[in-house]
PDB file of N, CA and C in Angstrom:
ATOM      1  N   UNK A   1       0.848  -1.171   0.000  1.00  0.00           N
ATOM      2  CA  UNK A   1       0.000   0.000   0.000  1.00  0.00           C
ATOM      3  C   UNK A   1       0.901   1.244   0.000  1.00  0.00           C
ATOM      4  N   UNK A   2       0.513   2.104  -0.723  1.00  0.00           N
ATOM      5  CA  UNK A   2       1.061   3.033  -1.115  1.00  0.00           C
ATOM      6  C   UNK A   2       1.012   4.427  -0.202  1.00  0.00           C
ATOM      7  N   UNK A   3       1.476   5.313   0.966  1.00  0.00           N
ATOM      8  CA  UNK A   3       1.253   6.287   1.805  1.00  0.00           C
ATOM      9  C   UNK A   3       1.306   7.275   1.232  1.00  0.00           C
ATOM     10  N   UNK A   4       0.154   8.319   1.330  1.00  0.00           N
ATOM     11  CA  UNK A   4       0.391   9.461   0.595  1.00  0.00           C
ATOM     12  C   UNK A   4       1.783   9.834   0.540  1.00  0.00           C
ATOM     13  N   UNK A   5       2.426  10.549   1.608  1.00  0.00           N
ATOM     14  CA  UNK A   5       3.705  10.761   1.761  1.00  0.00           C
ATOM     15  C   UNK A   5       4.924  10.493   0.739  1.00  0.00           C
ATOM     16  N   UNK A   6       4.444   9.035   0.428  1.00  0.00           N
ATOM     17  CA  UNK A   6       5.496   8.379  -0.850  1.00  0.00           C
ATOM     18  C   UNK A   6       5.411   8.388  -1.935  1.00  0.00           C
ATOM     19  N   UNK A   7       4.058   8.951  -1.811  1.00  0.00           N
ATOM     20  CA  UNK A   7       3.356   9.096  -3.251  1.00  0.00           C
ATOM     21  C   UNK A   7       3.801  10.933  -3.814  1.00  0.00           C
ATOM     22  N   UNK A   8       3.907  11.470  -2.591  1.00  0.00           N
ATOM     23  CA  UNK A   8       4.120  12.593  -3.126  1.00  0.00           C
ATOM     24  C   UNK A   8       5.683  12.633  -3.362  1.00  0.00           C
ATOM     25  N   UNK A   9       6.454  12.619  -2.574  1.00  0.00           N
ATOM     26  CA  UNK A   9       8.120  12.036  -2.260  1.00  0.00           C
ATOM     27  C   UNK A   9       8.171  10.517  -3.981  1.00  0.00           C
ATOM     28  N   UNK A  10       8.026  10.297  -4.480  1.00  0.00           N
ATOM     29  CA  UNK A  10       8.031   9.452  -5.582  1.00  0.00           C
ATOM     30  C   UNK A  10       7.345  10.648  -6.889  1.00  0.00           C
ATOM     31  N   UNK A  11       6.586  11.416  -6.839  1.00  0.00           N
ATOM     32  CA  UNK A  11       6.273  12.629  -7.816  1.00  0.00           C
ATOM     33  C   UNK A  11       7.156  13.536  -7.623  1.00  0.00           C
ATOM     34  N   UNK A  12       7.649  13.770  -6.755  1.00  0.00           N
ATOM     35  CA  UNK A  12       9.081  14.734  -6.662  1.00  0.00           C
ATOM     36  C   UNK A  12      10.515  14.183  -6.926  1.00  0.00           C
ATOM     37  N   UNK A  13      10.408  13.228  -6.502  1.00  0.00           N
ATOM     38  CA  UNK A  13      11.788  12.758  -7.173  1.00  0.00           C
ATOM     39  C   UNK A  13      11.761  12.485  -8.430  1.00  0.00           C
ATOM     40  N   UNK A  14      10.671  12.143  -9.217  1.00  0.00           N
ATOM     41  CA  UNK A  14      10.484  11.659 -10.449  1.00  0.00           C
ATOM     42  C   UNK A  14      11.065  12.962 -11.278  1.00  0.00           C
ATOM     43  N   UNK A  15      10.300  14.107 -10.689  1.00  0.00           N
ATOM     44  CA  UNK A  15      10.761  15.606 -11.498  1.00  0.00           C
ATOM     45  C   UNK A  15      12.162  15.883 -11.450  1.00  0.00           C
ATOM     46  N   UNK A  16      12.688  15.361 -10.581  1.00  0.00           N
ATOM     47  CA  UNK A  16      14.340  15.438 -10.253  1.00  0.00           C
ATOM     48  C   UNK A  16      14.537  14.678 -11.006  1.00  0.00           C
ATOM     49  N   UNK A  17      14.568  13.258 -11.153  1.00  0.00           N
ATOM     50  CA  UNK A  17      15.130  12.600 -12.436  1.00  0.00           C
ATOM     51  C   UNK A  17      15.198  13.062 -13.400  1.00  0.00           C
ATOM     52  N   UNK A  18      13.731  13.667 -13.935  1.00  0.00           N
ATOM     53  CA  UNK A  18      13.612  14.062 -15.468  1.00  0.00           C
ATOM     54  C   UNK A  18      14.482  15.152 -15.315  1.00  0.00           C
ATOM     55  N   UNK A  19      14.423  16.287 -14.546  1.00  0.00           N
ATOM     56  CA  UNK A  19      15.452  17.396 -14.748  1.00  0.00           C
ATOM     57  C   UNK A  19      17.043  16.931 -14.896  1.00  0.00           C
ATOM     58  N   UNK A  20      17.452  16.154 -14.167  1.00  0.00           N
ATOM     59  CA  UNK A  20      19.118  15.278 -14.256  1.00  0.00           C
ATOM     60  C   UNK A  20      19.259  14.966 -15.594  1.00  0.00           C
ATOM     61  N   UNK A  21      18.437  14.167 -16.060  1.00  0.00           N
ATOM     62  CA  UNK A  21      18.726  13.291 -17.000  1.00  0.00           C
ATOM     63  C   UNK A  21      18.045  14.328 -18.182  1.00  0.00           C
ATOM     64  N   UNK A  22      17.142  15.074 -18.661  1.00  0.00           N
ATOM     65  CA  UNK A  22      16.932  15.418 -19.815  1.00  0.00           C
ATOM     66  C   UNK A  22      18.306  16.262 -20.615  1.00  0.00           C
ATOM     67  N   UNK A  23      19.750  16.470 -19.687  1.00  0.00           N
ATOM     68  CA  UNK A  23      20.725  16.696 -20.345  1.00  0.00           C
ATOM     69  C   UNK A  23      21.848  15.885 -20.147  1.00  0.00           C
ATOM     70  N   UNK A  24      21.335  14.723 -20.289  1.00  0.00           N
ATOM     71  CA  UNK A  24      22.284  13.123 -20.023  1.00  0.00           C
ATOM     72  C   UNK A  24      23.046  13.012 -21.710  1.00  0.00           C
ATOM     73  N   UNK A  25      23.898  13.475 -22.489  1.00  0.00           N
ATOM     74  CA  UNK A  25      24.121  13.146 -24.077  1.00  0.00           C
ATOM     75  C   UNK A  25      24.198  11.752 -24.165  1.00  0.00           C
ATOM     76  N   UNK A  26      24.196  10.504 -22.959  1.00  0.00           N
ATOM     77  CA  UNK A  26      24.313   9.202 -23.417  1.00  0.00           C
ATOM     78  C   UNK A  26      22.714   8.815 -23.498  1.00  0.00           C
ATOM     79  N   UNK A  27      22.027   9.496 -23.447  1.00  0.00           N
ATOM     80  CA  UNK A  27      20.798   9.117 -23.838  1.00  0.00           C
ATOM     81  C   UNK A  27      20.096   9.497 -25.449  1.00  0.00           C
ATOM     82  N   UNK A  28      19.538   9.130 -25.649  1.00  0.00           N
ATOM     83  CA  UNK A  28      18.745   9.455 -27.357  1.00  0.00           C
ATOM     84  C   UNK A  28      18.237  10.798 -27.242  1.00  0.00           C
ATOM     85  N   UNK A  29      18.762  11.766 -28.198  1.00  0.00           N
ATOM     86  CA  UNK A  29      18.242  13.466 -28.398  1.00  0.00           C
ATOM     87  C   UNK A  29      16.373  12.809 -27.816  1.00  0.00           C
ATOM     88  N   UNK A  30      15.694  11.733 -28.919  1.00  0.00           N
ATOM     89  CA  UNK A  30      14.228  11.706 -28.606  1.00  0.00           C
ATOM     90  C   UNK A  30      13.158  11.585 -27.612  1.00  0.00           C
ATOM     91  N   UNK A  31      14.808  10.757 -26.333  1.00  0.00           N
ATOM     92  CA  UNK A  31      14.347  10.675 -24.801  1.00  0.00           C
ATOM     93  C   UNK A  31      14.416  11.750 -24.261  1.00  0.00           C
ATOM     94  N   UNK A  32      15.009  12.607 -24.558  1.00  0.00           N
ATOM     95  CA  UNK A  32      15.645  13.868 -24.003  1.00  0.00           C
ATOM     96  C   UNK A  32      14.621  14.711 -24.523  1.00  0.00           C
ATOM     97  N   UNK A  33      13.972  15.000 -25.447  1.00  0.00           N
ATOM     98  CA  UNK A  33      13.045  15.839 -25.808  1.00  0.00           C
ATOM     99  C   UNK A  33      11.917  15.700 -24.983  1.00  0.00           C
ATOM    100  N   UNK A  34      11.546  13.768 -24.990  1.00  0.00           N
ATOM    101  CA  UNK A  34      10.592  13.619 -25.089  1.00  0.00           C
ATOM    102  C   UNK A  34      10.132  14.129 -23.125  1.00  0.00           C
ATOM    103  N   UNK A  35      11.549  13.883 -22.304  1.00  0.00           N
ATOM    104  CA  UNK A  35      11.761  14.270 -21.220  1.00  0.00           C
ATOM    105  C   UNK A  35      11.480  16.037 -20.461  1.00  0.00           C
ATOM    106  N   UNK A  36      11.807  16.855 -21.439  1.00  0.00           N
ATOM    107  CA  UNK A  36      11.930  17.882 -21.425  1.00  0.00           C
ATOM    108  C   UNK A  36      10.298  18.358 -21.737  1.00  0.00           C
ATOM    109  N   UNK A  37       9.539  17.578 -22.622  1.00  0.00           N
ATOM    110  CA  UNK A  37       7.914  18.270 -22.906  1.00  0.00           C
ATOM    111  C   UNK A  37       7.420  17.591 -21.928  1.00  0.00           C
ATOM    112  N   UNK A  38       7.734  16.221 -21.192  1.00  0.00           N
ATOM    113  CA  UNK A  38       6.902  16.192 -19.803  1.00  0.00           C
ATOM    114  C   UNK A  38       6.943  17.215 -18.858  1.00  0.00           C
ATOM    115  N   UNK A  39       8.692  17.583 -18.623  1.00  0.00           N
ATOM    116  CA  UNK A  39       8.438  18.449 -17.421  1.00  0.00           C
ATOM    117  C   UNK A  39       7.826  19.957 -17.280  1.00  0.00           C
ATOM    118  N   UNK A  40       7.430  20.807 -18.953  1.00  0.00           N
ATOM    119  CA  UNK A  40       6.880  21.550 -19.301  1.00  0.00           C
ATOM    120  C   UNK A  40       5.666  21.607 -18.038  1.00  0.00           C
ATOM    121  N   UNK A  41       4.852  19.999 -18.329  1.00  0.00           N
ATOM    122  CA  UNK A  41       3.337  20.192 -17.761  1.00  0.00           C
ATOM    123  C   UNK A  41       3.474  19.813 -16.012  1.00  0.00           C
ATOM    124  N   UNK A  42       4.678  19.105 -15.776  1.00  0.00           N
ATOM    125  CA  UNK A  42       5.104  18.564 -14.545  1.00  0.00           C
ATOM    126  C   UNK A  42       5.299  19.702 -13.180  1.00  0.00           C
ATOM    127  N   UNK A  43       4.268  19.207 -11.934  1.00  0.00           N
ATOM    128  CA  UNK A  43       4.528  20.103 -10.868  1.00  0.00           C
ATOM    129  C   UNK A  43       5.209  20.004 -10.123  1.00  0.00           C
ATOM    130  N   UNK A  44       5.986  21.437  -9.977  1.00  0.00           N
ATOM    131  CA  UNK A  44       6.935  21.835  -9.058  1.00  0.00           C
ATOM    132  C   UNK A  44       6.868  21.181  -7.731  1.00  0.00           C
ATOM    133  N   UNK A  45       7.594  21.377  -6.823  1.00  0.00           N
ATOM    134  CA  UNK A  45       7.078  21.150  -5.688  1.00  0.00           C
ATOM    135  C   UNK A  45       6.041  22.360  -4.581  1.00  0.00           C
ATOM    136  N   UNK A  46       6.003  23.809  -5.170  1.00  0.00           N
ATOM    137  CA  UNK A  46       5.810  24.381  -4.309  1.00  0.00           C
ATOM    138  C   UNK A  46       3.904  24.066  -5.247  1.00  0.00           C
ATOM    139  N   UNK A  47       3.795  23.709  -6.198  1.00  0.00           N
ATOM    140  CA  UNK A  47       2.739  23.019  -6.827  1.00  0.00           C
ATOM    141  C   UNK A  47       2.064  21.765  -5.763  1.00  0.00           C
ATOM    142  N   UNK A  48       3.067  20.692  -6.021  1.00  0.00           N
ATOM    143  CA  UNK A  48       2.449  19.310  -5.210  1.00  0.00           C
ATOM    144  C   UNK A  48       2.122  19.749  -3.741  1.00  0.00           C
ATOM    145  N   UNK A  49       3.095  20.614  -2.996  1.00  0.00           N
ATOM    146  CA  UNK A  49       2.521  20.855  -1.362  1.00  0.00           C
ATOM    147  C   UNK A  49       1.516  21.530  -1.430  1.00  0.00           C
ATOM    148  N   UNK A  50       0.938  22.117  -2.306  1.00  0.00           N
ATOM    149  CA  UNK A  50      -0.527  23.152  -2.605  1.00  0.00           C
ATOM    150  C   UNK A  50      -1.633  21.768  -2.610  1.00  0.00           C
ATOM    151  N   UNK A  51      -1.191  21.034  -4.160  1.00  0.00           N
ATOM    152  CA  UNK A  51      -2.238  19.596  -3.532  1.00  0.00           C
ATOM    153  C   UNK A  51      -2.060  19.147  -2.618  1.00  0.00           C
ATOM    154  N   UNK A  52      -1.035  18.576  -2.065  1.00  0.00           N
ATOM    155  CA  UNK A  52      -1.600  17.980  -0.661  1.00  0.00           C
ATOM    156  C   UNK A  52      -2.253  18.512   0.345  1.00  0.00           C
ATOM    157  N   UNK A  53      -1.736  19.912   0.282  1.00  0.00           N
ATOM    158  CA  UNK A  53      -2.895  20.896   1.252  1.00  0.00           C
ATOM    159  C   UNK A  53      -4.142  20.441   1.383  1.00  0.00           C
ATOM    160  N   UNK A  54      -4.435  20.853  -0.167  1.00  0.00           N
ATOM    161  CA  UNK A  54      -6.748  20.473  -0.627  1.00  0.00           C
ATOM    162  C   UNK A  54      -6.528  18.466  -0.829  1.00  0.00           C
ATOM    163  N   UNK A  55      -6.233  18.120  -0.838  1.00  0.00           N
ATOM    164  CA  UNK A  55      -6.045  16.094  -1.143  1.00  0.00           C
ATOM    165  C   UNK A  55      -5.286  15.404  -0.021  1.00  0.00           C
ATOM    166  N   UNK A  56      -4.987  15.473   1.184  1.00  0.00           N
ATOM    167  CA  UNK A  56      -4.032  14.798   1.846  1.00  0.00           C
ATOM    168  C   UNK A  56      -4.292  14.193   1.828  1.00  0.00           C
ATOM    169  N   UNK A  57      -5.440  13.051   0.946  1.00  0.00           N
ATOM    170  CA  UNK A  57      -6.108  11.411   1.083  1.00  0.00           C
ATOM    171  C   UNK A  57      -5.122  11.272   0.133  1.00  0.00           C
ATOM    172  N   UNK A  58      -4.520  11.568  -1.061  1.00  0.00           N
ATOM    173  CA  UNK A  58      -3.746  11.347  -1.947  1.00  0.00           C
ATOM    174  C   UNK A  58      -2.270  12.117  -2.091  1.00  0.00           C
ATOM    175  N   UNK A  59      -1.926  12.896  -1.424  1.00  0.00           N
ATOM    176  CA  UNK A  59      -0.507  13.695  -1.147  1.00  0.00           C
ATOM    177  C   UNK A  59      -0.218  14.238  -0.015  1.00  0.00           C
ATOM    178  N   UNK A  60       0.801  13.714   0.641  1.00  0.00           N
ATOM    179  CA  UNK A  60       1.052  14.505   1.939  1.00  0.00           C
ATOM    180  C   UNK A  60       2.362  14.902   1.896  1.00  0.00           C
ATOM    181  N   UNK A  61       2.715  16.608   1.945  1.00  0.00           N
ATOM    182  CA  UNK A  61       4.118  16.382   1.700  1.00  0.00           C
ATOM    183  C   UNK A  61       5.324  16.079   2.880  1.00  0.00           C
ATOM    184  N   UNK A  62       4.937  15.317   3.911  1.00  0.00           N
ATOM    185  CA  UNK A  62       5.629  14.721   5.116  1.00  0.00           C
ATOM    186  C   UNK A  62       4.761  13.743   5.628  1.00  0.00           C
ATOM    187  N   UNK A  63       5.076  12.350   6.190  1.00  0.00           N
ATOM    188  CA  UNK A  63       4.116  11.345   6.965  1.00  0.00           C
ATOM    189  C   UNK A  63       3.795  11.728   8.042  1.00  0.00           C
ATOM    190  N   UNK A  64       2.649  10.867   8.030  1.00  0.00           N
ATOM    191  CA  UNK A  64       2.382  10.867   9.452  1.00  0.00           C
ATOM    192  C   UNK A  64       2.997  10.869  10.435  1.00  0.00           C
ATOM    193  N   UNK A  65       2.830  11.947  12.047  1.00  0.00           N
ATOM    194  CA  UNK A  65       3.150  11.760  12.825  1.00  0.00           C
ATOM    195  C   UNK A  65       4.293  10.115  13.689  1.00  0.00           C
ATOM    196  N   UNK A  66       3.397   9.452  13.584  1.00  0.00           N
ATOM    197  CA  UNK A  66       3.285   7.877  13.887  1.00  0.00           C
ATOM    198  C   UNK A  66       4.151   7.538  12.500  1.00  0.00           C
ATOM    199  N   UNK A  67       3.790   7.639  11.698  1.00  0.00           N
ATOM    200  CA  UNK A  67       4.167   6.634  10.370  1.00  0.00           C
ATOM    201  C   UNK A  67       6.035   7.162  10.726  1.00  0.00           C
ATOM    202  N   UNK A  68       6.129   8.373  11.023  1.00  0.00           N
ATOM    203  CA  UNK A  68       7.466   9.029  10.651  1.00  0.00           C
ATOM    204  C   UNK A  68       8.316   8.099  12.306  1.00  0.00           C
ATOM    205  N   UNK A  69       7.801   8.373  13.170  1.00  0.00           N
ATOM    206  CA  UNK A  69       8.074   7.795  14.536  1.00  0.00           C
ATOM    207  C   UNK A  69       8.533   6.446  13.858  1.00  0.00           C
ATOM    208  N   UNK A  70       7.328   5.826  13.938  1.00  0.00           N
ATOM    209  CA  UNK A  70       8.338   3.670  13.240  1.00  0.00           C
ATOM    210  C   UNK A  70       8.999   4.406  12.502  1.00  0.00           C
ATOM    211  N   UNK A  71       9.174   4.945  11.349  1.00  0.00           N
ATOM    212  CA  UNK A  71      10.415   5.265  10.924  1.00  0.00           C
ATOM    213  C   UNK A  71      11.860   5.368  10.847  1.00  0.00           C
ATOM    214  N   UNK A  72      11.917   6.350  11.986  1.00  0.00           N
ATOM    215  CA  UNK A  72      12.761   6.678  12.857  1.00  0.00           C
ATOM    216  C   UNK A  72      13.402   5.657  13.516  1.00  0.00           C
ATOM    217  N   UNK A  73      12.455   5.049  14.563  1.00  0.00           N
ATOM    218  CA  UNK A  73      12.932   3.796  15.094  1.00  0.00           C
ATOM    219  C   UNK A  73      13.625   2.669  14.185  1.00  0.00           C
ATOM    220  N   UNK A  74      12.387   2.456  13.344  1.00  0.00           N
ATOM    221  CA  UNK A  74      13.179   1.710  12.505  1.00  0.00           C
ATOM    222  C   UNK A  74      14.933   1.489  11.825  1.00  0.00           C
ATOM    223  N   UNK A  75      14.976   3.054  11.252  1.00  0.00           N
ATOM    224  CA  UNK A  75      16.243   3.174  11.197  1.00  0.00           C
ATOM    225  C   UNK A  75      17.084   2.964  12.361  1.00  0.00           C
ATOM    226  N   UNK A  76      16.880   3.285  13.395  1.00  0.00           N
ATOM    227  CA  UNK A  76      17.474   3.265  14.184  1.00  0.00           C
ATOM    228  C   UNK A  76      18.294   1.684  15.123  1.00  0.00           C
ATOM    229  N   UNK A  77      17.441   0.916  14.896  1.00  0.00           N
ATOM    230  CA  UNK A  77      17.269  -0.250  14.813  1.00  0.00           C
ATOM    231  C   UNK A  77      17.950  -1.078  13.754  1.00  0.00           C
ATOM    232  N   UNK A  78      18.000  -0.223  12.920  1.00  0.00           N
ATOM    233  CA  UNK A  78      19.026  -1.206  11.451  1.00  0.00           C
ATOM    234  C   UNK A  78      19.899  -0.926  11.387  1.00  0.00           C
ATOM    235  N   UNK A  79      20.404   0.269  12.350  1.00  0.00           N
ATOM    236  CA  UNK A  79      22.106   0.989  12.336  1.00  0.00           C
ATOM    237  C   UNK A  79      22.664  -0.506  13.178  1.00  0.00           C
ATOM    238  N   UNK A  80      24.004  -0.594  12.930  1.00  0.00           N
ATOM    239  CA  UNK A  80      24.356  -1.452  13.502  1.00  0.00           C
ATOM    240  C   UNK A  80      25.530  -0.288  14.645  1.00  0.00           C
ATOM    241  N   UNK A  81      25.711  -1.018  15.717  1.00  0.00           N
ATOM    242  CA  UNK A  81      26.279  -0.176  17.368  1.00  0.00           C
ATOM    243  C   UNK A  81      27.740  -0.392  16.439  1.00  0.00           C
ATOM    244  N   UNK A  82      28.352   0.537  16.884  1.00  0.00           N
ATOM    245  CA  UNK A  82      29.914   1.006  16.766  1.00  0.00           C
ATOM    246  C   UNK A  82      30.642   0.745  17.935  1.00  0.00           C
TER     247      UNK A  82
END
């Protein structure tokens, strides 16, 4: 299942990819174009935190309270002691 949070964090990084890579020369001029007219229509981020504002059933631009907590722990828990 998919958390808003990741959903929005996975639409933002996606725009970061396309921006990296639409001036990659080991890629095809046609990927690169075709890269460059997506991000034309593609939202910013100060865009996506506006939706999640009005949609947080579908974008949140930080998790939940709780969700971020296991998180945390979690990592914390997978560090291995020094």
């Amino acid at each position: 299942m998919t958390l808003p949070y990741e959903r929005f964090q996975a639409v933002d990084r996606t725009r970061e990819w396309l921006l990296v890579n639409c001036d990659n020369h080991k890629l095809p001029a046609y990927i690169r174009e075709e890269m460059r007219s997506l991000l034309r229509h593609y939202p910013v981020r100060s865009e996506l935190e506006a939706m999640a504002e009005e949609i947080p059933r579908y974008l949140e631009a930080v998790p939940d309270p709780l969700v971020q907590y296991v998180n945390e722990y979690q990592d914390g828990v997978d560090k291995d002691p020094e």
